[in-house]
Protein backbone atom coordinates (compact mmCIF):
# COMPACT_ATOMS: atom_id res chain seq x y z
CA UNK A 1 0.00 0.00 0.00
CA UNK A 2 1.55 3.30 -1.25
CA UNK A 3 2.31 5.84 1.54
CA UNK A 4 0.53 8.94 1.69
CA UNK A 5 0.60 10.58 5.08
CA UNK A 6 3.23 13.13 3.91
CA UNK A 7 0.51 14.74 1.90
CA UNK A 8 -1.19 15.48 4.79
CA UNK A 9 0.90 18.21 5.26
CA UNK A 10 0.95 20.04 1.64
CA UNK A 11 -0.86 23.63 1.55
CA UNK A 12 -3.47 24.37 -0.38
CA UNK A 13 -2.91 28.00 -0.70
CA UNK A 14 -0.10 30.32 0.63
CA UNK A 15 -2.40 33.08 1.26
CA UNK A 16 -3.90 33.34 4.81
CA UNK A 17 -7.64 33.68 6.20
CA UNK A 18 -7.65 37.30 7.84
CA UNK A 19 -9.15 38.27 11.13
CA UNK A 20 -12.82 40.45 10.32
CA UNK A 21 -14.51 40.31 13.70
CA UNK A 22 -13.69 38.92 17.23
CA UNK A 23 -14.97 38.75 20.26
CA UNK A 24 -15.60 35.73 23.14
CA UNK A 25 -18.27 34.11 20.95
CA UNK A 26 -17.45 34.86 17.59
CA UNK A 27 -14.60 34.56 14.97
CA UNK A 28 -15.40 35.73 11.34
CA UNK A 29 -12.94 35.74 8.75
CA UNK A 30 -11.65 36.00 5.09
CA UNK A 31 -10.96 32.42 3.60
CA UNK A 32 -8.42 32.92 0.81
CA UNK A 33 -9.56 30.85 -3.02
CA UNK A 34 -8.15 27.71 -3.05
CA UNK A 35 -8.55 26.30 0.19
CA UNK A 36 -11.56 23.80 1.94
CA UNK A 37 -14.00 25.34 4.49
CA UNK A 38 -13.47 21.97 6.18
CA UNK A 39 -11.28 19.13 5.27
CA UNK A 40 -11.78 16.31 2.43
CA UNK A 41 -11.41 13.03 2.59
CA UNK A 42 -8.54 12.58 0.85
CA UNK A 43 -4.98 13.12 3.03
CA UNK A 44 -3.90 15.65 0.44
CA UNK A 45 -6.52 18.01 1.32
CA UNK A 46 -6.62 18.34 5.10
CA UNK A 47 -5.38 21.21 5.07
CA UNK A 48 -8.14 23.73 5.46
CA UNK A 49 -9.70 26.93 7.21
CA UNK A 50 -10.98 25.61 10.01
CA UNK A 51 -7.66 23.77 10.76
CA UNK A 52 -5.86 26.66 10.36
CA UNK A 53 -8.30 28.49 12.64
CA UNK A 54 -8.23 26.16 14.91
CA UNK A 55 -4.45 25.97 15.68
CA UNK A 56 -4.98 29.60 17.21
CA UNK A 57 -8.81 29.16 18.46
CA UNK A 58 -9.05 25.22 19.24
CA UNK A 59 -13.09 25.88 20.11
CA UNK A 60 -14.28 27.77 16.40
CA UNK A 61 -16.38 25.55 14.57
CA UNK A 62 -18.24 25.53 11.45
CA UNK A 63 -21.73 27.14 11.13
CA UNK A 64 -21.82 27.08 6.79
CA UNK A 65 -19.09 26.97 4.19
CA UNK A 66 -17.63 28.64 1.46
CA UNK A 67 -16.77 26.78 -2.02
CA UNK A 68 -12.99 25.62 -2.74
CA UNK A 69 -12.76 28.41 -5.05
CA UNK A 70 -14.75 31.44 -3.64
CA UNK A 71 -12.94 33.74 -1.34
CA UNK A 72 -14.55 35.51 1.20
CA UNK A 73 -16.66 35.99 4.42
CA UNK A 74 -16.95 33.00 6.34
CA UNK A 75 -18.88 32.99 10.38
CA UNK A 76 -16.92 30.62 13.11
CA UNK A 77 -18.84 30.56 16.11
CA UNK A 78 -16.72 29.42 19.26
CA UNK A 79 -19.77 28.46 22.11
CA UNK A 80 -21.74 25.81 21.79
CA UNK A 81 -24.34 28.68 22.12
CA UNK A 82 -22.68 30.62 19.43
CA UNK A 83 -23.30 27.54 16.80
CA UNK A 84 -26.72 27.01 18.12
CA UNK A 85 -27.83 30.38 17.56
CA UNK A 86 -26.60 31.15 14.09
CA UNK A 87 -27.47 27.89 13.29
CA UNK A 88 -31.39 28.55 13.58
CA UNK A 89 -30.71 31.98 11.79
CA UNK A 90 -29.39 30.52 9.13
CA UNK A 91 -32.41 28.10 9.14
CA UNK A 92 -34.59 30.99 8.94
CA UNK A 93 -32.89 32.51 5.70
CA UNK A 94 -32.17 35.58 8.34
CA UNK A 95 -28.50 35.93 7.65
CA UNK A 96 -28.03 38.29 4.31
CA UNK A 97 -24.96 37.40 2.68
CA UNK A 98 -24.01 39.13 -0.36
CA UNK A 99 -21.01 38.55 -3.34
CA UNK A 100 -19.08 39.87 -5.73
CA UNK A 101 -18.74 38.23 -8.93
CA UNK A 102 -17.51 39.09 -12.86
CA UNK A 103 -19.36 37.86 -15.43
CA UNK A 104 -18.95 37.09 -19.61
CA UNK A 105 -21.19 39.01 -21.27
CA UNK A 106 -22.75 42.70 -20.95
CA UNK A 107 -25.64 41.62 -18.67
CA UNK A 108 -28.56 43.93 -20.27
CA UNK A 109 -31.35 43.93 -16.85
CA UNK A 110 -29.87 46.29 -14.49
CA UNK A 111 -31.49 44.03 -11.67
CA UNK A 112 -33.45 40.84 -11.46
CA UNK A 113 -33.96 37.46 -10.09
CA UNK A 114 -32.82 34.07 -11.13
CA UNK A 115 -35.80 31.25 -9.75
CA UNK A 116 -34.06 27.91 -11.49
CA UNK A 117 -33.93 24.95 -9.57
CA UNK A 118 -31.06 22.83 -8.79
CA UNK A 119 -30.25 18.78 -8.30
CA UNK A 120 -27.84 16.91 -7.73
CA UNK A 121 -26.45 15.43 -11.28
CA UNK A 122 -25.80 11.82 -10.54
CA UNK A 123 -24.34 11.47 -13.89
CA UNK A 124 -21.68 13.62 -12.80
CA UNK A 125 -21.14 13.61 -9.47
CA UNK A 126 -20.20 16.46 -7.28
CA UNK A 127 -21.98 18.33 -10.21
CA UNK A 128 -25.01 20.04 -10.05
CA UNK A 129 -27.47 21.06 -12.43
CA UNK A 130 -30.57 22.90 -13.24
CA UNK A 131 -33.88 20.58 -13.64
CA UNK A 132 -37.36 21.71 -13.68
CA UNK A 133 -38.42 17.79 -12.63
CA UNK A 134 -36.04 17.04 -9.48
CA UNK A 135 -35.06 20.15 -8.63
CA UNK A 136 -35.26 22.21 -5.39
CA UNK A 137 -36.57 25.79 -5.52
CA UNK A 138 -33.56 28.41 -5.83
CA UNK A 139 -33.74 32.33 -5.91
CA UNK A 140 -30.63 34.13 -6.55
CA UNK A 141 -30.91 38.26 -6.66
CA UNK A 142 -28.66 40.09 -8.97
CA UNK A 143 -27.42 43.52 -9.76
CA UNK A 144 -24.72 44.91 -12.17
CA UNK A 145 -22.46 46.85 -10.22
CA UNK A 146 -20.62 48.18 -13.94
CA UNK A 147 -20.04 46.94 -17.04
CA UNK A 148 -16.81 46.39 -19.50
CA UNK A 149 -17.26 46.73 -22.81
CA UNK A 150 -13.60 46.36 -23.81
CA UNK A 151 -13.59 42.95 -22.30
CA UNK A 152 -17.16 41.90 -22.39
CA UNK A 153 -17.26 41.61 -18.81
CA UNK A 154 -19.87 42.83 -15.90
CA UNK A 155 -19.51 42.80 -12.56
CA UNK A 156 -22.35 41.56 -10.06
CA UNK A 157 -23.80 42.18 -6.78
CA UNK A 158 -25.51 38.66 -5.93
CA UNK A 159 -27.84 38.59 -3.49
CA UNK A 160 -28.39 34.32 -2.57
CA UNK A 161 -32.02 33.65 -0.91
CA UNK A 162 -31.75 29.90 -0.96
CA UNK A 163 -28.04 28.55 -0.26
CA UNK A 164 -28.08 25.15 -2.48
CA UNK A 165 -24.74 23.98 -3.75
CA UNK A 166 -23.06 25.76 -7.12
CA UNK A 167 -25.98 27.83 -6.78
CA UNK A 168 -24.94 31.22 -8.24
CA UNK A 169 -22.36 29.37 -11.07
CA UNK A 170 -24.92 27.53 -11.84
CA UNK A 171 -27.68 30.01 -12.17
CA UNK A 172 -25.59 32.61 -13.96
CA UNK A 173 -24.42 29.88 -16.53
CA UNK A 174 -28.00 29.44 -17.03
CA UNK A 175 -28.52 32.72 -18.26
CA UNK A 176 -25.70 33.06 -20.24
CA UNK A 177 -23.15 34.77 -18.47
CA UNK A 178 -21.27 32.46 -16.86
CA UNK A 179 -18.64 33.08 -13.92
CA UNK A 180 -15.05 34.18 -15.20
CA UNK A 181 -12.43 31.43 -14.19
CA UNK A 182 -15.06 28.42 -13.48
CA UNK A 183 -13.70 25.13 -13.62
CA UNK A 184 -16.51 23.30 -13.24
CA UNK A 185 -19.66 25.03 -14.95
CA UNK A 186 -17.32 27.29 -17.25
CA UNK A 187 -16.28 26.42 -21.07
CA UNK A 188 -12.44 26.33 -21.86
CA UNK A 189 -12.65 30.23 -22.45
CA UNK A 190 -14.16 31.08 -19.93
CA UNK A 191 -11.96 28.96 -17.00
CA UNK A 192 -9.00 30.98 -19.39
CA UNK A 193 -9.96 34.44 -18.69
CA UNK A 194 -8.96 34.38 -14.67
CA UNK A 195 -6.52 32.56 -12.90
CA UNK A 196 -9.21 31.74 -10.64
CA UNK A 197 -13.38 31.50 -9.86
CA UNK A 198 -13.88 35.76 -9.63
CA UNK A 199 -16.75 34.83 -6.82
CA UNK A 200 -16.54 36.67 -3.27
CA UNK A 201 -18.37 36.43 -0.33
CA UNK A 202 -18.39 40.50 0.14
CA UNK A 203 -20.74 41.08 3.03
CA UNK A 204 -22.94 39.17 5.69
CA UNK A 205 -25.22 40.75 7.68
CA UNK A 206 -26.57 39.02 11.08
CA UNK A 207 -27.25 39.31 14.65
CA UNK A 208 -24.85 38.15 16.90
CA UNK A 209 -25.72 35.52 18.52
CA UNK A 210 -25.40 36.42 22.27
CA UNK A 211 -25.92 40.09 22.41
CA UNK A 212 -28.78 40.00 19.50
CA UNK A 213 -27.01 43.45 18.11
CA UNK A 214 -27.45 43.95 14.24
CA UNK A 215 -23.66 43.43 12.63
CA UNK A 216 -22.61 43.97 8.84
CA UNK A 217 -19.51 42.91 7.98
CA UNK A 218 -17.41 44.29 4.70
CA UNK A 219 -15.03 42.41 3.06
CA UNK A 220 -13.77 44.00 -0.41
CA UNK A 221 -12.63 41.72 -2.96
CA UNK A 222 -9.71 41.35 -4.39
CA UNK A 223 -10.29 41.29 -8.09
């Protein structure tokens, strides 16, 4: 049986998660691209956020999850109470959380809503897809932030309601403007145009989960 423990120990990403928000009961941070919320199953990806969180805060635990590829916002309760309490709110659809993301295409509403739903594809597993027959109800809010016509490019203020898997790669392939640098839902020249998925978790608004205060966090992307 071939060895594989030393791969336990490769990094996904050089680039660090950053410190947003802290306090006794909270931790939020940035999660850089390229790196699990959690770890896989395979030894060469255990290396993840919450590891690394966890080597400085041993009690943060996960409440939701980013993608591999999307940067951004991600909550880390550190109470039991903490984790129960955002849990329900996220339950309830209470927690806003918006991104950043650049398109192909000059996206022609200023504003609208995407209402496909999504299944699991079991043809292609861990693909998704859109199917009007299996398919659980999505709603995905969108705005164009600005729009390049020397590249063909707009950038996006999306605004999930639901929070199903690949759902806003796969509901802005649907309509035809796909996300730049998407290795899984994007065509060859569309993965070519970034050196990664241009999708950030931007801003999350919520109520903390001991004091009840109103909190909106900012996180600028990158790109």
């Amino acid at each position: 049986m071939t060895d594989l423990s030393h791969l336990a120990v490769l990094q996904a990403t050089d680039k660090p998660f950053t410190v947003l928000y802290q306090d006794e009961h909270l931790l939020v941070v940035s999660k850089p691209a390229k790196l699990l919320t959690v770890p896989g199953r395979h030894p060469a990806n255990k290396d993840c956020l919450i590891n690394r969180v966890q080597c400085e805060w041993p009690s943060a635990t996960v409440v939701h999850r980013l993608d591999y590829d999307t940067s951004g916002i991600v909550l880390l309760p550190l109470t039991k109470r903490a984790l129960s309490e955002l849990s329900k709110q996220f339950q309830a659809r209470s927690i806003t959380k918006q991104y950043h993301a650049i398109v192909t295409g000059l996206v022609k509403q200023d504003q609208g809503e995407i209402t496909l739903p999504i299944a699991a594809d079991d043809a292609n597993r861990p693909l998704y897809k859109i199917c009007q027959a299996s398919g659980k109800p999505s709603l995905t809010y969108f705005k164009v932030l600005s729009r390049d016509k020397a590249t063909n490019q707009s950038r996006l203020l999306l605004t999930p309601v639901t929070g199903r898997s690949h759902q806003l790669r796969l509901h802005l392939q649907a309509i035809g403007h796909a996300i730049l640098g998407d290795t899984l839902y994007g065509e060859a020249q569309i993965i070519a145009q970034a050196d990664r998925l241009l999708l950030h978790a931007a801003n999350i608004s919520f109520k903390h989960p001991t004091t009840g205060a109103q909190l909106s966090l900012d996180n600028p992307a990158e790109f």
